[in-house]
N, C-alpha and C. Protein backbone atom coordinates (compact mmCIF):
# COMPACT_ATOMS: atom_id res chain seq x y z
N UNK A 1 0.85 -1.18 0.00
CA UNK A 1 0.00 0.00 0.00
C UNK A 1 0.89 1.24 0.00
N UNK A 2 0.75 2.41 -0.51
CA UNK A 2 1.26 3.94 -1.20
C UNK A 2 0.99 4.12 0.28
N UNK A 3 1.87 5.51 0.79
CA UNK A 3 2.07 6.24 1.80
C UNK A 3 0.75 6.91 1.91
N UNK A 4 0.63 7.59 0.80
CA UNK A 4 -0.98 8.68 0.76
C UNK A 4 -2.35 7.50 1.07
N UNK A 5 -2.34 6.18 0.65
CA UNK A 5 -3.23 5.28 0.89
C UNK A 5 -3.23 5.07 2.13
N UNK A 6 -2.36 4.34 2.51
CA UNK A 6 -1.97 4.00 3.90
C UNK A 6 -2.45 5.02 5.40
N UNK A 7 -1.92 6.49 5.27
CA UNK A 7 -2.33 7.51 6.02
C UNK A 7 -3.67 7.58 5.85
N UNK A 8 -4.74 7.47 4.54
CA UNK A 8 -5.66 7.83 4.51
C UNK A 8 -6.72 7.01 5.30
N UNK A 9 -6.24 5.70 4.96
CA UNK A 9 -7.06 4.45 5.86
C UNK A 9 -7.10 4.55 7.13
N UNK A 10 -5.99 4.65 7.70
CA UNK A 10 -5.73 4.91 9.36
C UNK A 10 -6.39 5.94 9.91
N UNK A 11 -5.80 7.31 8.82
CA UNK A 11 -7.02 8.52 9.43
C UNK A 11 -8.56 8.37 10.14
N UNK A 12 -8.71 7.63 8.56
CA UNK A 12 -10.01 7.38 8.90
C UNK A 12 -10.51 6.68 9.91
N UNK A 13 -9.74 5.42 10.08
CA UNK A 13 -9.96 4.87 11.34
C UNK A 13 -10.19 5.57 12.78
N UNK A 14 -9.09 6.57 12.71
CA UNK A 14 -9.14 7.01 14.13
C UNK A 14 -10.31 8.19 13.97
N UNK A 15 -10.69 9.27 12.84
CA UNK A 15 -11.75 9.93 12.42
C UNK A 15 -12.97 9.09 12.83
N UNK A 16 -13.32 7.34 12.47
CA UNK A 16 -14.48 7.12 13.10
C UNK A 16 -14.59 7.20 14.64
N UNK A 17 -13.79 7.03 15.68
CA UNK A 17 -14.01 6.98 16.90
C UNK A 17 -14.82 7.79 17.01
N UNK A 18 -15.69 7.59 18.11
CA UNK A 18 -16.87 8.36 18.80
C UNK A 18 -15.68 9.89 19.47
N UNK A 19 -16.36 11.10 19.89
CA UNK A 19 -15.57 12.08 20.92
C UNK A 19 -15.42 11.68 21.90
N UNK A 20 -16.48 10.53 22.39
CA UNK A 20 -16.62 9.96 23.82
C UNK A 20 -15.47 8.73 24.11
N UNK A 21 -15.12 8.19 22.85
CA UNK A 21 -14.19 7.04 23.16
C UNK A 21 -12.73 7.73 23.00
N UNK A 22 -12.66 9.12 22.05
CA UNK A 22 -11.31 9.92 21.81
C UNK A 22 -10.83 10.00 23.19
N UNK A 23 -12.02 10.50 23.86
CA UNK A 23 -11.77 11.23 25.35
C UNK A 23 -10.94 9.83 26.77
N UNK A 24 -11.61 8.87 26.22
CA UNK A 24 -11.70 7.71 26.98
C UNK A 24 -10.18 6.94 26.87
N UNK A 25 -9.97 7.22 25.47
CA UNK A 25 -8.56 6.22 25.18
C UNK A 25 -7.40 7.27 25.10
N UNK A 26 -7.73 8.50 25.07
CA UNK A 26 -6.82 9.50 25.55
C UNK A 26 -6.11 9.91 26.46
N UNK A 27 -7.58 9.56 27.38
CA UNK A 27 -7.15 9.77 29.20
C UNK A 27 -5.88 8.60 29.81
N UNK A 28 -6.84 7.09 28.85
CA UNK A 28 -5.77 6.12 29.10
C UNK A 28 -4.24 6.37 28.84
N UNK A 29 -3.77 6.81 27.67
CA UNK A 29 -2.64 7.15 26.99
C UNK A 29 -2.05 8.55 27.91
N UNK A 30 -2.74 9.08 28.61
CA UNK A 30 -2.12 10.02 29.81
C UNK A 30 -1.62 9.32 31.22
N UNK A 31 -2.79 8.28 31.23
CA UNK A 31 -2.25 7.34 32.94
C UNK A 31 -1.24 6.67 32.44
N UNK A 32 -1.25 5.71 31.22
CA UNK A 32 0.40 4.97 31.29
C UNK A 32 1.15 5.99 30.63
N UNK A 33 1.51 7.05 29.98
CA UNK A 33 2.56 7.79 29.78
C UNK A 33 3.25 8.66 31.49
N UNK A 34 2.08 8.88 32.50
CA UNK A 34 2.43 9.89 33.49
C UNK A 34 3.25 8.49 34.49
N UNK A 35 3.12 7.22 33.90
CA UNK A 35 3.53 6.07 35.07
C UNK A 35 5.03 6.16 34.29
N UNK A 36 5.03 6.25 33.38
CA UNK A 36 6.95 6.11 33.02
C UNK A 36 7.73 7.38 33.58
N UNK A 37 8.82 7.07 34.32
CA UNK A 37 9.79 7.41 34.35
C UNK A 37 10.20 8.51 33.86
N UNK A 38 10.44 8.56 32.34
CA UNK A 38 11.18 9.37 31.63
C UNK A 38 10.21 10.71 31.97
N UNK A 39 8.89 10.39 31.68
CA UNK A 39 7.98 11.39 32.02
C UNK A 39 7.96 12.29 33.14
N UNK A 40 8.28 11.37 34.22
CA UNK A 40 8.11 11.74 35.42
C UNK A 40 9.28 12.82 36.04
N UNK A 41 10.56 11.98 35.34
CA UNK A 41 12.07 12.97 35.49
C UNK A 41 11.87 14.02 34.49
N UNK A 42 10.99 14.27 33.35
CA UNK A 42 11.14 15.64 32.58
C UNK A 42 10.96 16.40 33.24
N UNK A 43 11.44 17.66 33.51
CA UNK A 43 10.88 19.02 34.01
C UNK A 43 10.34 19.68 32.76
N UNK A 44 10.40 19.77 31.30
CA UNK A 44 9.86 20.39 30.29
C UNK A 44 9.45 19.27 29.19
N UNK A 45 8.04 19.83 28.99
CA UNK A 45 7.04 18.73 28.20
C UNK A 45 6.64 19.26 26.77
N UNK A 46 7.46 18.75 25.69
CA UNK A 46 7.49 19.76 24.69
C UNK A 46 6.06 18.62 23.79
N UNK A 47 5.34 19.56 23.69
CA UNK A 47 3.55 18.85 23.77
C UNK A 47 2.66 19.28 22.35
N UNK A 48 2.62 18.39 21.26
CA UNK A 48 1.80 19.34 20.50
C UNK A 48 0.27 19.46 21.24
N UNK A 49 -0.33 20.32 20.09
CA UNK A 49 -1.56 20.90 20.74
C UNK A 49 -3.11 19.80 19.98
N UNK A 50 -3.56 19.37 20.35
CA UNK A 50 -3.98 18.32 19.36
C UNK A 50 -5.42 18.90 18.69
N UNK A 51 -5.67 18.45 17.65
CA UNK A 51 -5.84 19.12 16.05
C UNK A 51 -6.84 17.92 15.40
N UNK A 52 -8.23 17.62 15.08
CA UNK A 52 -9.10 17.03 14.62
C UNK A 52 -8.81 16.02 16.18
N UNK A 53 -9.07 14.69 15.32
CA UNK A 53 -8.85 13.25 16.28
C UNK A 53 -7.67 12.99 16.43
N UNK A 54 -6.78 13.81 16.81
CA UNK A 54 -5.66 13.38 17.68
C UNK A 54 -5.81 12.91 18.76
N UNK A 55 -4.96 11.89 19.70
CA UNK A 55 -4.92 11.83 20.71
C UNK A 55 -4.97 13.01 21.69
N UNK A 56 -5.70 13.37 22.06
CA UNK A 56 -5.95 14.55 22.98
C UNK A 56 -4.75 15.15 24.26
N UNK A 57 -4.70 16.50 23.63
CA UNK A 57 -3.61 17.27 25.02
C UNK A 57 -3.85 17.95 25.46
N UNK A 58 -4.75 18.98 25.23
CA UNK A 58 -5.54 20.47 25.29
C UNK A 58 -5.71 20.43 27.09
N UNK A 59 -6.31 19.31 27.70
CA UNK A 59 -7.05 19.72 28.68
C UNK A 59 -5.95 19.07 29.59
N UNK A 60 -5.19 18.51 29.59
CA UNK A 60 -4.03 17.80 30.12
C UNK A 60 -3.07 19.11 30.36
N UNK A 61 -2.60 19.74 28.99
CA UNK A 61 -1.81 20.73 29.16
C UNK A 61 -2.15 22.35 30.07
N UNK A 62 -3.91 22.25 30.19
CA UNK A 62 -4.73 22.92 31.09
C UNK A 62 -4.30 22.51 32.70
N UNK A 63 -3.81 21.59 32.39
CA UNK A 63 -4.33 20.73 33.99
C UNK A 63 -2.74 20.86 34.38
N UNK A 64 -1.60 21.29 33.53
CA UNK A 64 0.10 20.88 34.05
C UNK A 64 0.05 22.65 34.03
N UNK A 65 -0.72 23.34 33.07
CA UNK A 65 -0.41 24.89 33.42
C UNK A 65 -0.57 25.16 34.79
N UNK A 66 -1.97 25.32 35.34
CA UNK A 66 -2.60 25.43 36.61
C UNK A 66 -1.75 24.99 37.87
N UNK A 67 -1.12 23.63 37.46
CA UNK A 67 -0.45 22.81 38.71
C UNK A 67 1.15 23.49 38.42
N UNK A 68 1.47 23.43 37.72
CA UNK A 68 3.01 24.28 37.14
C UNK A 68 3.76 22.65 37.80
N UNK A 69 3.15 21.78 37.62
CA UNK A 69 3.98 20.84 37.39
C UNK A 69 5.02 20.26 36.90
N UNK A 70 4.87 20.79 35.03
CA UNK A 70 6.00 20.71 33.97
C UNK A 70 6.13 22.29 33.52
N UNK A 71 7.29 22.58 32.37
CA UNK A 71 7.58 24.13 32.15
C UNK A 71 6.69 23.20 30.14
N UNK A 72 5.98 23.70 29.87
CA UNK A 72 4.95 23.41 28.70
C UNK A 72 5.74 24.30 27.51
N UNK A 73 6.23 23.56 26.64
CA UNK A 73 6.35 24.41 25.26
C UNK A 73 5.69 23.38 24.23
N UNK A 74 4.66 24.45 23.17
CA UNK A 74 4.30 24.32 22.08
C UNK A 74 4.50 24.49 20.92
N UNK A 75 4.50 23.91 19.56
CA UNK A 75 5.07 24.26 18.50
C UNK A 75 4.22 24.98 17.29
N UNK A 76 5.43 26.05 17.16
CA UNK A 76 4.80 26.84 15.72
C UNK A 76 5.05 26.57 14.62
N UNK A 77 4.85 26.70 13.78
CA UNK A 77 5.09 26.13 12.40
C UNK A 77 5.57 27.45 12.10
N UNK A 78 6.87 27.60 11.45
CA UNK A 78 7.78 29.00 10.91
C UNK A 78 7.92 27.80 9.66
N UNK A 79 7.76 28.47 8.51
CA UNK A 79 8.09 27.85 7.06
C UNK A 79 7.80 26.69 7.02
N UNK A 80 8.56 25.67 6.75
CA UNK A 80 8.70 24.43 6.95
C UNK A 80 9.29 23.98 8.00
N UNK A 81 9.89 24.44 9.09
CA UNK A 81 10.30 24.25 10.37
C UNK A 81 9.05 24.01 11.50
N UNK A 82 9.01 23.50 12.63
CA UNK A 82 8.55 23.51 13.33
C UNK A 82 9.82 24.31 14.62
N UNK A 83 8.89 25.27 15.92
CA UNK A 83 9.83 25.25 16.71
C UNK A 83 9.09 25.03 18.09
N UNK A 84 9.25 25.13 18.99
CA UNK A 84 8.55 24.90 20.56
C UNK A 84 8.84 26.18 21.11
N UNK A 85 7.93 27.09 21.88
CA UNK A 85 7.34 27.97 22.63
C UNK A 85 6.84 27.86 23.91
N UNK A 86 8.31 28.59 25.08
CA UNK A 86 7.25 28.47 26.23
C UNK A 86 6.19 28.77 26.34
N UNK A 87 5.02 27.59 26.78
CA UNK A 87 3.47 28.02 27.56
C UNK A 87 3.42 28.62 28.69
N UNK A 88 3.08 29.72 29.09
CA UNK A 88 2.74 29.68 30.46
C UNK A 88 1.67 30.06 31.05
N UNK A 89 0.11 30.08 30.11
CA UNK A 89 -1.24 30.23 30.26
C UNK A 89 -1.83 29.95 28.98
N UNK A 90 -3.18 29.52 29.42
CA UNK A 90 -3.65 29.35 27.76
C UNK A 90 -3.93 30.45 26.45
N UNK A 91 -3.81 31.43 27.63
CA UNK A 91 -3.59 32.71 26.86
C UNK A 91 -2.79 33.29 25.74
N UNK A 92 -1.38 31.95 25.81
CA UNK A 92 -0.49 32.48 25.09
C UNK A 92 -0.49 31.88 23.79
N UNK A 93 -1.92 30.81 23.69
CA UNK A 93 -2.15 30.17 22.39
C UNK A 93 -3.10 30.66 21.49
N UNK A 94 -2.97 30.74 20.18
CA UNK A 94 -4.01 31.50 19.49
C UNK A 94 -3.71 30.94 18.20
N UNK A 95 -5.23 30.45 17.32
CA UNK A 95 -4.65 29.77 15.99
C UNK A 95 -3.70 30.10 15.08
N UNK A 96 -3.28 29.32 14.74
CA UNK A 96 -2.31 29.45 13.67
C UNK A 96 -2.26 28.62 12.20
N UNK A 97 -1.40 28.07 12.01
CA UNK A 97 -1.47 27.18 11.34
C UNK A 97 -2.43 25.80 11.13
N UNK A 98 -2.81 25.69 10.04
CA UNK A 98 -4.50 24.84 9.61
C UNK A 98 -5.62 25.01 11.15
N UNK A 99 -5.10 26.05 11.18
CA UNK A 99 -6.76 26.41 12.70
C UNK A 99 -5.80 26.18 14.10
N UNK A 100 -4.74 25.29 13.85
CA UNK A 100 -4.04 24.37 15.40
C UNK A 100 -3.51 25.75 16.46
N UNK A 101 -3.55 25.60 17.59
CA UNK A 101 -3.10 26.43 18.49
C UNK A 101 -2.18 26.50 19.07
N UNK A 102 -1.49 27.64 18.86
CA UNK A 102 0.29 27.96 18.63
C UNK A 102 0.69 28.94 19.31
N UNK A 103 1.72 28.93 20.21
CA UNK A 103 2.38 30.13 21.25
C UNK A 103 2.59 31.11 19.94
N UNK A 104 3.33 32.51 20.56
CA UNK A 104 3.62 33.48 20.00
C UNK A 104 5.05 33.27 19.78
N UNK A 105 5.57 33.69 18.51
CA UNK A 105 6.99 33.40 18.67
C UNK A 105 7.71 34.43 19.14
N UNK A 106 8.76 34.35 20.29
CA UNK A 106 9.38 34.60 21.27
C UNK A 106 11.24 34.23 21.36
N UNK A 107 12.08 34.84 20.85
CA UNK A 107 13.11 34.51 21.66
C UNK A 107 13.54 34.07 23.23
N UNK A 108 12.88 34.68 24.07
CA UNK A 108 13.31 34.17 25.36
C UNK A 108 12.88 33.09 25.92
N UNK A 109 11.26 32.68 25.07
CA UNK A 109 10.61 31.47 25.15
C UNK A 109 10.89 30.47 24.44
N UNK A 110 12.18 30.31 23.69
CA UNK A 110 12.57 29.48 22.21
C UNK A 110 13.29 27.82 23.44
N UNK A 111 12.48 27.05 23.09
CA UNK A 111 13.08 25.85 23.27
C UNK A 111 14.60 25.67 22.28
N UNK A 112 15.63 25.82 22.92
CA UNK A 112 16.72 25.62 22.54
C UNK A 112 17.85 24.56 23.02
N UNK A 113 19.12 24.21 22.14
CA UNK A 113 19.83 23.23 21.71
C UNK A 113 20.46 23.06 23.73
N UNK A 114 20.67 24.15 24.17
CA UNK A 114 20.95 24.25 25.40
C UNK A 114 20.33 23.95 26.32
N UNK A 115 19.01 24.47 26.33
CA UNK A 115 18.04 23.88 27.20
C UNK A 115 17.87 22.18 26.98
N UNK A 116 17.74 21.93 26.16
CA UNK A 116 17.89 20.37 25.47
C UNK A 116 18.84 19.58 26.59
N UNK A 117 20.39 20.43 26.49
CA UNK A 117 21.42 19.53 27.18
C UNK A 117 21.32 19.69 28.47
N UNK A 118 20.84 20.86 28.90
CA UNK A 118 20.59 21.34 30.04
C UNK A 118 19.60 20.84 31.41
N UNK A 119 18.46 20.22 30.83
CA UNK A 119 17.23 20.29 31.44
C UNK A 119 16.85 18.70 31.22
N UNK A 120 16.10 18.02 31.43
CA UNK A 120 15.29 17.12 30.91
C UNK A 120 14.06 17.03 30.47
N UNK A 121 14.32 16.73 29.54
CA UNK A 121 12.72 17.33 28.26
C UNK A 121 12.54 15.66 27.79
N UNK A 122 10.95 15.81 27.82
CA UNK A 122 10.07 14.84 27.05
C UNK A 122 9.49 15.49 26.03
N UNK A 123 9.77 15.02 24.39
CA UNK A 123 8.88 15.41 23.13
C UNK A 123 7.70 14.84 23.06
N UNK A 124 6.78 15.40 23.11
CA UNK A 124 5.05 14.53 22.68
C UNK A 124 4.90 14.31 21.37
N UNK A 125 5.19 13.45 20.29
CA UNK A 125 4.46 13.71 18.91
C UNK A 125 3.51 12.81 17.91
N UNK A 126 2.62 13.21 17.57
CA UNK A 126 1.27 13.57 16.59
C UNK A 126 1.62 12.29 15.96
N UNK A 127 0.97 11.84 15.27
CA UNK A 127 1.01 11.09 13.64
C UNK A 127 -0.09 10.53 13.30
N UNK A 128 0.10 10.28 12.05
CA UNK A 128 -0.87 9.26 10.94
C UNK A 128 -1.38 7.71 11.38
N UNK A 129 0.42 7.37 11.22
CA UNK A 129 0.29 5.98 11.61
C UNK A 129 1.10 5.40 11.86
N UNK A 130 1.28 4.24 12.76
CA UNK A 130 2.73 3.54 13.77
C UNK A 130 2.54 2.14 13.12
N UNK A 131 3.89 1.30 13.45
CA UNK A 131 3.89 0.36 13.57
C UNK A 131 4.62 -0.26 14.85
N UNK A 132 4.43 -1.60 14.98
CA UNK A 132 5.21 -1.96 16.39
C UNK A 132 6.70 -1.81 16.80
N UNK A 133 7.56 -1.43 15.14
CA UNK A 133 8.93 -1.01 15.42
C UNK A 133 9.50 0.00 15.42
N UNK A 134 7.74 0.94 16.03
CA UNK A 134 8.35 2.37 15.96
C UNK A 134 8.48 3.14 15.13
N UNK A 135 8.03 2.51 13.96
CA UNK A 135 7.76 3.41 12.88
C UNK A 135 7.04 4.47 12.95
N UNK A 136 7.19 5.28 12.07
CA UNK A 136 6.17 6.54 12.31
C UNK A 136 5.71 7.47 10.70
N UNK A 137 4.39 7.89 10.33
CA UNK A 137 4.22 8.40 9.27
C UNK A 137 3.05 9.59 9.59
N UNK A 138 3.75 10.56 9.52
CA UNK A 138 3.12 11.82 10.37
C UNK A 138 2.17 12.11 8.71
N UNK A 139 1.95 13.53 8.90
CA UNK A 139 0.85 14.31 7.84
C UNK A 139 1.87 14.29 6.56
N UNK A 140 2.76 14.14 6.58
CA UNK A 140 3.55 14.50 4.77
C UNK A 140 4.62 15.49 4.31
N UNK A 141 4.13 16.52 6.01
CA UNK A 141 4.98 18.13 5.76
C UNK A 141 6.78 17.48 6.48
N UNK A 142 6.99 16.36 7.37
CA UNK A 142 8.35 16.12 8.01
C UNK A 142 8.33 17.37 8.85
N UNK A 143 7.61 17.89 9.73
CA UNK A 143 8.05 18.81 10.65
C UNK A 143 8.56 17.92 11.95
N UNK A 144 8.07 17.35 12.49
CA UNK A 144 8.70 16.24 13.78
C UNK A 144 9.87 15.44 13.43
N UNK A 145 10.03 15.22 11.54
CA UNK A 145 11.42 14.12 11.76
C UNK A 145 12.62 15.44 11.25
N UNK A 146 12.29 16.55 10.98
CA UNK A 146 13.02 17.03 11.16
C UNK A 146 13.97 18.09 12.88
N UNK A 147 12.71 18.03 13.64
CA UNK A 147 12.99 18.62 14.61
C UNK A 147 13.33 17.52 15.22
N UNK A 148 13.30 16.11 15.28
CA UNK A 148 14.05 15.20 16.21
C UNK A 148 15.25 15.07 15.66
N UNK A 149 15.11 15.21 14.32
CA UNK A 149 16.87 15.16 13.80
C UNK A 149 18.00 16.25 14.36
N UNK A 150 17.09 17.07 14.99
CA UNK A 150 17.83 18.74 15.24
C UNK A 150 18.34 18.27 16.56
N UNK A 151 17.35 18.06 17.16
CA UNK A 151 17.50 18.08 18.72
C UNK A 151 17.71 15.89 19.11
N UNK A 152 18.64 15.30 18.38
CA UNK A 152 18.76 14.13 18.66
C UNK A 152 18.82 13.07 20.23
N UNK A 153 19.03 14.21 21.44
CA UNK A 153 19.15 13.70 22.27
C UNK A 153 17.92 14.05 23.21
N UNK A 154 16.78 14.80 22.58
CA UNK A 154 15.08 14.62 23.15
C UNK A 154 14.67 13.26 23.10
N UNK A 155 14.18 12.94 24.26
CA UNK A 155 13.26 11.64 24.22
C UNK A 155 12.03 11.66 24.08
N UNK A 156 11.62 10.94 23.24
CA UNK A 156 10.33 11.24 22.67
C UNK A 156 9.30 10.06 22.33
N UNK A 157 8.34 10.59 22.59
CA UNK A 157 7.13 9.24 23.10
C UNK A 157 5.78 9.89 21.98
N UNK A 158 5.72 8.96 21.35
CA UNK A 158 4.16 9.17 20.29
C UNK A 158 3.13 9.00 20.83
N UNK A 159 2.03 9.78 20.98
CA UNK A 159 0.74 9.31 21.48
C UNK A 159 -0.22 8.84 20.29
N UNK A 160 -1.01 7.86 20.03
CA UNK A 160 -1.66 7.08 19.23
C UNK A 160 -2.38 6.53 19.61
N UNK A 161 -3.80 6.50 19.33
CA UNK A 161 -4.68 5.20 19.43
C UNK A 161 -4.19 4.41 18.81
N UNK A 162 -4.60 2.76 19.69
CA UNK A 162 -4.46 1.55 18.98
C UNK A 162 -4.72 0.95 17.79
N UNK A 163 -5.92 1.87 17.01
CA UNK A 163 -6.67 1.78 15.67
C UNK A 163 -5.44 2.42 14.87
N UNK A 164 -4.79 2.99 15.14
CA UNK A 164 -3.42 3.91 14.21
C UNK A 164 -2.31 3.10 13.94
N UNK A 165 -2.58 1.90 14.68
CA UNK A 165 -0.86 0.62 14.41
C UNK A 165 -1.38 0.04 13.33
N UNK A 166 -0.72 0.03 12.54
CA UNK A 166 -0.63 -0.63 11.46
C UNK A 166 0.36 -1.85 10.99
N UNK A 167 0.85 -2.97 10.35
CA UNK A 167 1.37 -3.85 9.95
C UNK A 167 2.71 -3.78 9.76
N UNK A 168 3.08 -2.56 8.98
CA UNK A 168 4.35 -2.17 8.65
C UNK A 168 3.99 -0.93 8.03
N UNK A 169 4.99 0.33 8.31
CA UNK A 169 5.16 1.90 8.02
C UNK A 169 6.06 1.77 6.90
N UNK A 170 6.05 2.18 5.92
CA UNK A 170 7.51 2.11 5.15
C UNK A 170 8.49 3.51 5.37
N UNK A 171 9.53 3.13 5.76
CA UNK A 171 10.59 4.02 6.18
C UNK A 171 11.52 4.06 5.56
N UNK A 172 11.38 6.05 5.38
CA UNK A 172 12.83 6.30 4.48
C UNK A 172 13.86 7.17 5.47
N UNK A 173 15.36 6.91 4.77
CA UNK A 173 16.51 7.24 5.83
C UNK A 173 16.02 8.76 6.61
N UNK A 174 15.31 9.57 6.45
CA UNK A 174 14.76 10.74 6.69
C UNK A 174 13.87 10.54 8.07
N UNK A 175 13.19 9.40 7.92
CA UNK A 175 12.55 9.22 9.00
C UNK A 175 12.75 9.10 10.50
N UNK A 176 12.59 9.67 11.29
CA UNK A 176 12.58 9.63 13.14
C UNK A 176 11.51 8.51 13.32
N UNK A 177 11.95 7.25 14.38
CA UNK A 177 11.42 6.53 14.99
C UNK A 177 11.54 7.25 16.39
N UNK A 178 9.90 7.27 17.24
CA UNK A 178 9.90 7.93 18.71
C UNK A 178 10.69 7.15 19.30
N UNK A 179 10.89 7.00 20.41
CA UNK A 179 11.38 6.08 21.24
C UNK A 179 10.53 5.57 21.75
N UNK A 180 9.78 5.57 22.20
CA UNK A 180 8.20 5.10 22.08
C UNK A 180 7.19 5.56 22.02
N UNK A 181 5.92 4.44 21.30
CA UNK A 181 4.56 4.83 21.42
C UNK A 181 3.67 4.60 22.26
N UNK A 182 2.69 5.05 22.85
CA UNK A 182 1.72 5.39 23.76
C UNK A 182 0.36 5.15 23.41
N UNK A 183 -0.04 3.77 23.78
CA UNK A 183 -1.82 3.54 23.10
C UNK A 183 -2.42 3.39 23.90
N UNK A 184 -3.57 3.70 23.72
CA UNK A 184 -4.47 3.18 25.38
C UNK A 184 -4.22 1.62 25.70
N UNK A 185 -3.83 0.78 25.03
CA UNK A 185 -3.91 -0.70 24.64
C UNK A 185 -2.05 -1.11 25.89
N UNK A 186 -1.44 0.05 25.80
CA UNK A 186 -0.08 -0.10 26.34
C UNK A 186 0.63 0.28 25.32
N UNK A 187 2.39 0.18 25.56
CA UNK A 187 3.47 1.07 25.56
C UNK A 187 4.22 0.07 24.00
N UNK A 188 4.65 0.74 23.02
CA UNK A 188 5.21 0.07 22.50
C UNK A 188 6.87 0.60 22.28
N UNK A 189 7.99 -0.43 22.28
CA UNK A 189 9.24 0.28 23.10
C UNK A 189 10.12 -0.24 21.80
């Protein structure tokens, strides 16, 4: 099956879920991601903002603002780049790119190569569709396999419903595998 086929099937898959089961297998994919470790040692949670039937972050990232639990950066889309933006109220998000909700871009708020070595950061990221070896086939634009290529020593965990694993991803040398994925179903490593 073609890449554009492949994404389209899965979409759809996760597009049929009910809002009520999005909400349900979302929450799950928050209790076993908040039980690992890596999660737990991040102090900065670099989080997209989630966008149709994504696995849901919106109200999660509501719930780490309030508690100031984690330091929250979100990503803007500059050209073909993606970059991450400190959060520090929901205030500081406002649509942007295809409708999705995006900090203001900010130098002093710029998730950078330093902070990276500096701090311990967990990446959250988006996609199409997984397979069990970690494969990954986001929307088409490469904004995530290029920002994991940037920042190589972020650890980074995919959130996905279980309807989104697929058989086999076909992967080209370009491609970022997360370090792991996150399904309501459990952890794939």
């Amino acid at each position: 099956m073609e890449k554009k086929e492949l994404r389209s099937r899965y979409l759809y898959e996760r597009n049929c879920l009910s809002a009520r089961e999005r909400k349900e297998k979302s929450a799950e994919i928050w209790r076993l991601l908040k039980e690992e470790t890596v999660y737990q040692n991040a102090g900065i949670l670099l989080v997209y903002m989630d966008y149709r039937s994504e696995v849901m972050t919106t109200e999660v990232v509501k719930e780490l603002l309030a508690t100031g639990e984690k330091r929250i950066f979100a990503p803007k889309v500059e050209g073909m780049e993606i970059r991450f933006y400190e959060v520090r109220e929901m205030g500081d998000l406002s649509e942007g790119y295809q409708g999705i909700l995006e900090p203001e871009k900010s130098a002093d708020r710029l998730f950078t190569a330093q902070r990276a070595e500096n701090e311990k950061a967990l990446i959250l990221v988006p996609g199409a569709v997984f397979d069990r070896e970690r494969g990954r086939m986001g929307y088409g634009k490469g904004f995530y396999d290029r920002y994991l290529a940037a920042f190589p020593a972020l650890y980074s965990a995919a959130l996905a419903f279980s309807c989104q694993i697929a058989k086999k991803v076909p992967i080209e040398p370009h491609d970022r595998k997360p370090d792991m994925i996150v399904t309501e179903k459990g952890i794939i490593r």
